[in-house]
PDB file of N, CA and C in Angstrom:
ATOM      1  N   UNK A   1    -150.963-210.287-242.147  1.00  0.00           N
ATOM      2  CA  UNK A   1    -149.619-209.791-242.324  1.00  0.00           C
ATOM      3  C   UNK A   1    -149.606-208.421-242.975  1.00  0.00           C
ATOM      4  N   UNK A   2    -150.644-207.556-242.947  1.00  0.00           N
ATOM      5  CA  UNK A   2    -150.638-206.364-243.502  1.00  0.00           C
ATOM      6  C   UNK A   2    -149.968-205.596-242.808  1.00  0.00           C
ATOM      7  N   UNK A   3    -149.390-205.547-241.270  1.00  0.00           N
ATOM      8  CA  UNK A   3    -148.252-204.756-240.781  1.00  0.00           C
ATOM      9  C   UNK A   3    -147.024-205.016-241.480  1.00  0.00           C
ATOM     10  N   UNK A   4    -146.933-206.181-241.782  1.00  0.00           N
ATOM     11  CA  UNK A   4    -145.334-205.988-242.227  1.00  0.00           C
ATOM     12  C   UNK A   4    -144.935-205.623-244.154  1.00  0.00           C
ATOM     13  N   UNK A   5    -143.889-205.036-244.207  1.00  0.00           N
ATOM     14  CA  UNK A   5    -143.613-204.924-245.466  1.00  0.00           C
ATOM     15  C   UNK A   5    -143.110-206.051-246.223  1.00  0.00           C
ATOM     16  N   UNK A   6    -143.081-205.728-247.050  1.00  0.00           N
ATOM     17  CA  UNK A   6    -143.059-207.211-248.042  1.00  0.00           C
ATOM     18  C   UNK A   6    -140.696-207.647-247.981  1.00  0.00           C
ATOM     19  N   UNK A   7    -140.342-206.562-247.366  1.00  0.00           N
ATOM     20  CA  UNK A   7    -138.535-206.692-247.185  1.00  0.00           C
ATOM     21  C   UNK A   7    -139.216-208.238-246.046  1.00  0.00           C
ATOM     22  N   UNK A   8    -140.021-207.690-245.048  1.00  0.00           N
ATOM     23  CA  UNK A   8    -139.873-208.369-243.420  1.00  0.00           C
ATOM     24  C   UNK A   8    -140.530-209.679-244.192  1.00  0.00           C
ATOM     25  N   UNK A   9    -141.659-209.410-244.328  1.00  0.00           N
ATOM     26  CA  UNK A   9    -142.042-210.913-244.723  1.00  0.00           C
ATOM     27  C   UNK A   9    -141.614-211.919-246.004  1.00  0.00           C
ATOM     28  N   UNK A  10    -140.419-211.347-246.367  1.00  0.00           N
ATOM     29  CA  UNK A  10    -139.224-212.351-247.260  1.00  0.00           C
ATOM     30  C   UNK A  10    -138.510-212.799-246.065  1.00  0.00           C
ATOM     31  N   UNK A  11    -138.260-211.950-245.509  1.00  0.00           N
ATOM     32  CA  UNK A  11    -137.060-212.341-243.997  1.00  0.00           C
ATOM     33  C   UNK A  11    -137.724-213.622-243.372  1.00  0.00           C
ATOM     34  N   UNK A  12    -139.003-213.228-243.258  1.00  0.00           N
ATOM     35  CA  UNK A  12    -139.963-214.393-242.253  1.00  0.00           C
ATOM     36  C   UNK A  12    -139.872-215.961-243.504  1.00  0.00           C
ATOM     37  N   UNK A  13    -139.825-215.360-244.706  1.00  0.00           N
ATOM     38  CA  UNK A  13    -140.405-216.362-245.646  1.00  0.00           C
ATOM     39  C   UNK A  13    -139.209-217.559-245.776  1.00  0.00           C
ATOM     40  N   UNK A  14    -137.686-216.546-245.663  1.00  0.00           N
ATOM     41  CA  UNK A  14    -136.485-217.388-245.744  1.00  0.00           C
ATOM     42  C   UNK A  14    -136.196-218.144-244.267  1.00  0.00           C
ATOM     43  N   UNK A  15    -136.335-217.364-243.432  1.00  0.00           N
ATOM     44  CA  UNK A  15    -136.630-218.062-241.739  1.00  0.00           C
ATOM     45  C   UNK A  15    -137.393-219.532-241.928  1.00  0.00           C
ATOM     46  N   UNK A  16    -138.472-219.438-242.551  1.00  0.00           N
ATOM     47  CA  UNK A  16    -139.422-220.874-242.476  1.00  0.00           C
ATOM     48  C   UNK A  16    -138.834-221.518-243.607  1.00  0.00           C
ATOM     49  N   UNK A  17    -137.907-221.221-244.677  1.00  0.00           N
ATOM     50  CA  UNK A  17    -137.343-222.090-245.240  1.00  0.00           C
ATOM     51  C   UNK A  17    -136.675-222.657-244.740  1.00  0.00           C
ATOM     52  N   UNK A  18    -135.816-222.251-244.007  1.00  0.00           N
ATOM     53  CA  UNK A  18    -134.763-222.740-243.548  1.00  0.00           C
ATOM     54  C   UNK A  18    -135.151-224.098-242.527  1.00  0.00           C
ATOM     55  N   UNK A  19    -136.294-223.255-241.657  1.00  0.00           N
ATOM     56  CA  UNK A  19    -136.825-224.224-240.643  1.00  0.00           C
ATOM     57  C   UNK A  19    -137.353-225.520-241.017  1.00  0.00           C
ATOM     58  N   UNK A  20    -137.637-225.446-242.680  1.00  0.00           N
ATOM     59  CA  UNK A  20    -138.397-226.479-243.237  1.00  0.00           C
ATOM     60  C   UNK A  20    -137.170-227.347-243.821  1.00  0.00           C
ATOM     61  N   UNK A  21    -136.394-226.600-244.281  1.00  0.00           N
ATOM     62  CA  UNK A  21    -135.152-227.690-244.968  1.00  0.00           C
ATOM     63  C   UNK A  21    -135.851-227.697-246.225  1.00  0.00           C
ATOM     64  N   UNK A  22    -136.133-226.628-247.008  1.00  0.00           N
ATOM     65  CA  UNK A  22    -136.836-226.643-248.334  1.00  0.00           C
ATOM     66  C   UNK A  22    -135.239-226.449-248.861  1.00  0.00           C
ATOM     67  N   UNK A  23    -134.961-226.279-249.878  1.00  0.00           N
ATOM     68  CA  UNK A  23    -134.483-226.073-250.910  1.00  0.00           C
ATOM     69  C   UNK A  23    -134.361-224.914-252.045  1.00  0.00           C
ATOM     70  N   UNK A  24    -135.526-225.406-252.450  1.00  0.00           N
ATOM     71  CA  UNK A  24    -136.807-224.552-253.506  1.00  0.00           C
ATOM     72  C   UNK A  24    -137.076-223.345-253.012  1.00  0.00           C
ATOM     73  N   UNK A  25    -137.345-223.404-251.749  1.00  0.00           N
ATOM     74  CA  UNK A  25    -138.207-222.381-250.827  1.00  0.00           C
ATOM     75  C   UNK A  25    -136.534-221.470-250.860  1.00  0.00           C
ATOM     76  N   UNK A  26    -135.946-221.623-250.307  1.00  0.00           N
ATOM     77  CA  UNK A  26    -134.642-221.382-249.671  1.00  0.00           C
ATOM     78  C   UNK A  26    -134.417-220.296-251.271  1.00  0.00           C
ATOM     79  N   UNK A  27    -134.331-221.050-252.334  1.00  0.00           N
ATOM     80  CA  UNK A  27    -133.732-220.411-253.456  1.00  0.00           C
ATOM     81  C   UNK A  27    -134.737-219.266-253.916  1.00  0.00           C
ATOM     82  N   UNK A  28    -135.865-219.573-253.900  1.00  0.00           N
ATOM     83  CA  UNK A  28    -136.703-218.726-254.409  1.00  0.00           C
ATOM     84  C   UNK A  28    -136.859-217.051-253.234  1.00  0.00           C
ATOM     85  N   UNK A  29    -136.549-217.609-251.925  1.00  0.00           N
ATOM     86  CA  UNK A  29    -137.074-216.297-251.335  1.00  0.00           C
ATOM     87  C   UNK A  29    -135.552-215.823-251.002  1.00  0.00           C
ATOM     88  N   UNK A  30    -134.758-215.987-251.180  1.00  0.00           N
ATOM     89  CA  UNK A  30    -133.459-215.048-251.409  1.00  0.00           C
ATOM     90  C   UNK A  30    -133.428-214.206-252.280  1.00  0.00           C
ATOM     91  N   UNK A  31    -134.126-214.861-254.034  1.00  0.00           N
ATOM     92  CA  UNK A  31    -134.082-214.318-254.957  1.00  0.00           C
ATOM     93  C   UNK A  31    -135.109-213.249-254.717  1.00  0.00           C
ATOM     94  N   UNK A  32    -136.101-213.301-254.208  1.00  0.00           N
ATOM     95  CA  UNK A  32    -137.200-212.400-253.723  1.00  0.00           C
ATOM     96  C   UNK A  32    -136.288-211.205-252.706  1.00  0.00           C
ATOM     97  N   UNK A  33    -136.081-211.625-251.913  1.00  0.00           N
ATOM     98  CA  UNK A  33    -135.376-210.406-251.136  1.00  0.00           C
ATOM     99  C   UNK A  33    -134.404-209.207-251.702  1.00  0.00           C
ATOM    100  N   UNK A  34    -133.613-210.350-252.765  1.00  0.00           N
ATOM    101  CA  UNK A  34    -132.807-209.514-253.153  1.00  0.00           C
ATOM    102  C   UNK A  34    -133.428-208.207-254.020  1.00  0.00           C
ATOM    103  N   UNK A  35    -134.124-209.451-254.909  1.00  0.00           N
ATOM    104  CA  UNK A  35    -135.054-208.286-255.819  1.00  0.00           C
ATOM    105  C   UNK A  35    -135.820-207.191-254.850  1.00  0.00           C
ATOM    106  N   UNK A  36    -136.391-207.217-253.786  1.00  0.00           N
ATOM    107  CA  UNK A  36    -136.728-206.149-253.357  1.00  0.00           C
ATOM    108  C   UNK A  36    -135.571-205.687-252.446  1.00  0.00           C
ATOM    109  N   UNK A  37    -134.255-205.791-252.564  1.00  0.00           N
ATOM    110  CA  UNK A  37    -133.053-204.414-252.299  1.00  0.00           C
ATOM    111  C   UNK A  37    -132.375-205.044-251.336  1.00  0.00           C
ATOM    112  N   UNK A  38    -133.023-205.750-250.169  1.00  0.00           N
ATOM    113  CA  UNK A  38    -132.434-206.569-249.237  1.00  0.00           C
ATOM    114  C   UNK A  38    -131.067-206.996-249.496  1.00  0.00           C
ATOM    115  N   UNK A  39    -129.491-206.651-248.747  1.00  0.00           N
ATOM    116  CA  UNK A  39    -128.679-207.041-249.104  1.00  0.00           C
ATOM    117  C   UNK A  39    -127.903-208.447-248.423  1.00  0.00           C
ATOM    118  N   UNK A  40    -126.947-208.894-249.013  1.00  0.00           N
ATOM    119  CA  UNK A  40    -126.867-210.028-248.565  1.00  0.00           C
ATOM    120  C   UNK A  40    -126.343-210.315-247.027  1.00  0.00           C
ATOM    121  N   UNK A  41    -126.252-208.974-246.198  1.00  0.00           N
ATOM    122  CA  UNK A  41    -125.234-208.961-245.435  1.00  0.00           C
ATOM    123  C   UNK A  41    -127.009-209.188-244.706  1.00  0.00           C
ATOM    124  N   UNK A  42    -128.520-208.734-244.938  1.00  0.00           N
ATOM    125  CA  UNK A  42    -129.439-208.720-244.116  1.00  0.00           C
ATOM    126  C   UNK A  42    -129.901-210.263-244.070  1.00  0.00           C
ATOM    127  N   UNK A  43    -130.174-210.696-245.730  1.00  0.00           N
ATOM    128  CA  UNK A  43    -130.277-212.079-245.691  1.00  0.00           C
ATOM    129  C   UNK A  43    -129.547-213.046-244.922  1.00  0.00           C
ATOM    130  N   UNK A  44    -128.175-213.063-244.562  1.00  0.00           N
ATOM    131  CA  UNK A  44    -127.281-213.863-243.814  1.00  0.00           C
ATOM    132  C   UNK A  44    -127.825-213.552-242.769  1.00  0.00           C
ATOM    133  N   UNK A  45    -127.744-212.806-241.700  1.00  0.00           N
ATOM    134  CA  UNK A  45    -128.402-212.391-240.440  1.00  0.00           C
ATOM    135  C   UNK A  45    -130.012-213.545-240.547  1.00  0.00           C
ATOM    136  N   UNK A  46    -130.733-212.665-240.626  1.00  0.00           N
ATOM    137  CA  UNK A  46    -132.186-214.283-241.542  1.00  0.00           C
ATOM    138  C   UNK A  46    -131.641-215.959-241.419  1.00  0.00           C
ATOM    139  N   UNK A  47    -130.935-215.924-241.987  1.00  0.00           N
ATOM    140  CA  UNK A  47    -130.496-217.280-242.101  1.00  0.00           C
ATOM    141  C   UNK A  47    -129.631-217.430-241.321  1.00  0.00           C
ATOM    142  N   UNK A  48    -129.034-216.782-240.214  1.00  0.00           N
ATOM    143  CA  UNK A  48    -128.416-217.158-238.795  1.00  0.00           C
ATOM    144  C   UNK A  48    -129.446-217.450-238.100  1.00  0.00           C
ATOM    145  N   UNK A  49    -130.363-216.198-237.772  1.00  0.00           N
ATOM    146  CA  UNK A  49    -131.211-216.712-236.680  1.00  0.00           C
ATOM    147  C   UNK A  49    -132.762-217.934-236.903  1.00  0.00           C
ATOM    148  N   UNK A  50    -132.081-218.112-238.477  1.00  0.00           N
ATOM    149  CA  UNK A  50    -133.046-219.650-238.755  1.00  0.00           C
ATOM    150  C   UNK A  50    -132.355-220.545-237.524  1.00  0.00           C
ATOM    151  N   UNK A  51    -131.097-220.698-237.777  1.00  0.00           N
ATOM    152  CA  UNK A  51    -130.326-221.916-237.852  1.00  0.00           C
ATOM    153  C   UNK A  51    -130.385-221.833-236.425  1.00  0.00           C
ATOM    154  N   UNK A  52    -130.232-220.511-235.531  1.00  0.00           N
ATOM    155  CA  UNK A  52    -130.014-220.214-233.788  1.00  0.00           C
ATOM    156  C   UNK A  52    -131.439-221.164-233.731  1.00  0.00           C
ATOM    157  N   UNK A  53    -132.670-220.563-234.037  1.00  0.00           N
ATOM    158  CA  UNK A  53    -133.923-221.252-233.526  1.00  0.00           C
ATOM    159  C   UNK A  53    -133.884-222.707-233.886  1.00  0.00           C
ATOM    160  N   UNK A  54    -133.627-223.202-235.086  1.00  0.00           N
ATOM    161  CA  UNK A  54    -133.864-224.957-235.259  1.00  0.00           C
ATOM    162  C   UNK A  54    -132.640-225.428-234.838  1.00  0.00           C
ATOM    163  N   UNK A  55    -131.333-224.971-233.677  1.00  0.00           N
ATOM    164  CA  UNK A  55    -130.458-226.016-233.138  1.00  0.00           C
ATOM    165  C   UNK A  55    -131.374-225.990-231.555  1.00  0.00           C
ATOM    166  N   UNK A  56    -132.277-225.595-231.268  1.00  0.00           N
ATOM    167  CA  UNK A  56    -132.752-226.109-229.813  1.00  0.00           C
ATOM    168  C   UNK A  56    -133.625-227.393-230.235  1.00  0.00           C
ATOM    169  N   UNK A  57    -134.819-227.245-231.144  1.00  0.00           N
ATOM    170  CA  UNK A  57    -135.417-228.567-231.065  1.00  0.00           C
ATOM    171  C   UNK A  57    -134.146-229.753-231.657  1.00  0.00           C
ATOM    172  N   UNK A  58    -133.125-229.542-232.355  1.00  0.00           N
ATOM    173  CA  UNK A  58    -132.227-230.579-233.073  1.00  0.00           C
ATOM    174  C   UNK A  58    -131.112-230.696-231.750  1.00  0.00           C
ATOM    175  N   UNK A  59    -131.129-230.118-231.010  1.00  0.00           N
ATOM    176  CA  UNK A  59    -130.447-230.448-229.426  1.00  0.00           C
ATOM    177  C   UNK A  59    -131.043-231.714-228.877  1.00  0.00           C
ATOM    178  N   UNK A  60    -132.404-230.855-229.007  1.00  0.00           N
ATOM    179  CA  UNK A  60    -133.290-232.014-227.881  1.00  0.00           C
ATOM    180  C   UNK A  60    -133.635-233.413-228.192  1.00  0.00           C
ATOM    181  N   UNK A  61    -133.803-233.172-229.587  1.00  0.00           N
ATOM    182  CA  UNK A  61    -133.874-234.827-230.141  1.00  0.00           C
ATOM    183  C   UNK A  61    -133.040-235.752-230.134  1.00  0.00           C
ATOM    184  N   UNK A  62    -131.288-235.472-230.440  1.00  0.00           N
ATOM    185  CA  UNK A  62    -130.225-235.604-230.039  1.00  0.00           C
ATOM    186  C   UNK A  62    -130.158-236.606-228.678  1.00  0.00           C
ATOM    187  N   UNK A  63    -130.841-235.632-227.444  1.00  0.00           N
ATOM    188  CA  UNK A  63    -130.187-236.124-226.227  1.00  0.00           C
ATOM    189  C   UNK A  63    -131.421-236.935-225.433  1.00  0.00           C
ATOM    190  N   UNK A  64    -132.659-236.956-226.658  1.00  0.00           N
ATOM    191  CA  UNK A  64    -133.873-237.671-226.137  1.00  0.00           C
ATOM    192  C   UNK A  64    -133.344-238.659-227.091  1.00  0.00           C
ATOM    193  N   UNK A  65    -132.664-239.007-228.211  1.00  0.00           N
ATOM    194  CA  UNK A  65    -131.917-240.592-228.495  1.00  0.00           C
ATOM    195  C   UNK A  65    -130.985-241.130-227.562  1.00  0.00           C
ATOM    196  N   UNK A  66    -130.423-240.114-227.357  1.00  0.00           N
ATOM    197  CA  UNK A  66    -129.082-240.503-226.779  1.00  0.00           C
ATOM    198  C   UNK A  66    -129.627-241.073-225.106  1.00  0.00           C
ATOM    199  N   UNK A  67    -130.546-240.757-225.022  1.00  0.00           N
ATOM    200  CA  UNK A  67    -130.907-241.064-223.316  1.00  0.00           C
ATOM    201  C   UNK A  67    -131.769-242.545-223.631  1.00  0.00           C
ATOM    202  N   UNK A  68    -132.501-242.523-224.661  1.00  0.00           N
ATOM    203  CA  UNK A  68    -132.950-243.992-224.640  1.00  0.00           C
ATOM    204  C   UNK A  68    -131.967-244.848-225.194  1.00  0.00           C
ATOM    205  N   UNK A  69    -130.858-244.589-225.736  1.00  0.00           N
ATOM    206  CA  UNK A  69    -130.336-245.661-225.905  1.00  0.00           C
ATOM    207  C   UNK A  69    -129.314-245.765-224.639  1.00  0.00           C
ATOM    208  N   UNK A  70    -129.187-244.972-223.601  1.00  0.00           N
ATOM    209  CA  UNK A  70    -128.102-245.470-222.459  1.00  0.00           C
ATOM    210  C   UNK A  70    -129.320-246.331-221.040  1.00  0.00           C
ATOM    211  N   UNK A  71    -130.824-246.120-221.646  1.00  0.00           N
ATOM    212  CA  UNK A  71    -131.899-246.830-220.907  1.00  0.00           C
ATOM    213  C   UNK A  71    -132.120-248.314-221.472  1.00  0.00           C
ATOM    214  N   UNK A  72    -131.454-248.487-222.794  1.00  0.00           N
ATOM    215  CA  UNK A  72    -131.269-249.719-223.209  1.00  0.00           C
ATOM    216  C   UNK A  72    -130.334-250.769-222.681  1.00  0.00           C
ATOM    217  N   UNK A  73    -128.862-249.853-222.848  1.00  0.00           N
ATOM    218  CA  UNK A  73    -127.387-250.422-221.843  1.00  0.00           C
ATOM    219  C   UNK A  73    -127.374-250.611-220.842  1.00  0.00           C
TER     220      UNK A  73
END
């Protein structure tokens, strides 16, 4: 990760929080971003396109329940 600056790889760091459903993680690398200048309007953006990437696998699981239980009925 020596290409990226330490702004991008908070961005990446809050992205995999999000993806993880940490908490901890979540609180700590906001506070990191901010401290290095990142404003909140960049962090929100970050934490949109967490949430854009983890609603496709939380789609699919969804309609891979939903299909075994209408293979049950």
């Amino acid at each position: 990760m020596a290409d990226l600056t330490a702004k991008e790889i908070e961005l990446v760091a809050i992205g995999s929080a999000i993806g993880s459903n940490c908490v901890p993680c979540v609180e700590y690398h906001i506070n990191e971003a901010r401290k290095l200048g990142l404003t909140d309007s960049q962090i929100l953006q970050a934490l949109q396109m967490a949430e854009k990437v983890k609603e496709v696998p939380a789609k699919k699981v969804s309609e891979a329940a939903l299909k075994l239980l209408e293979e049950v009925n």
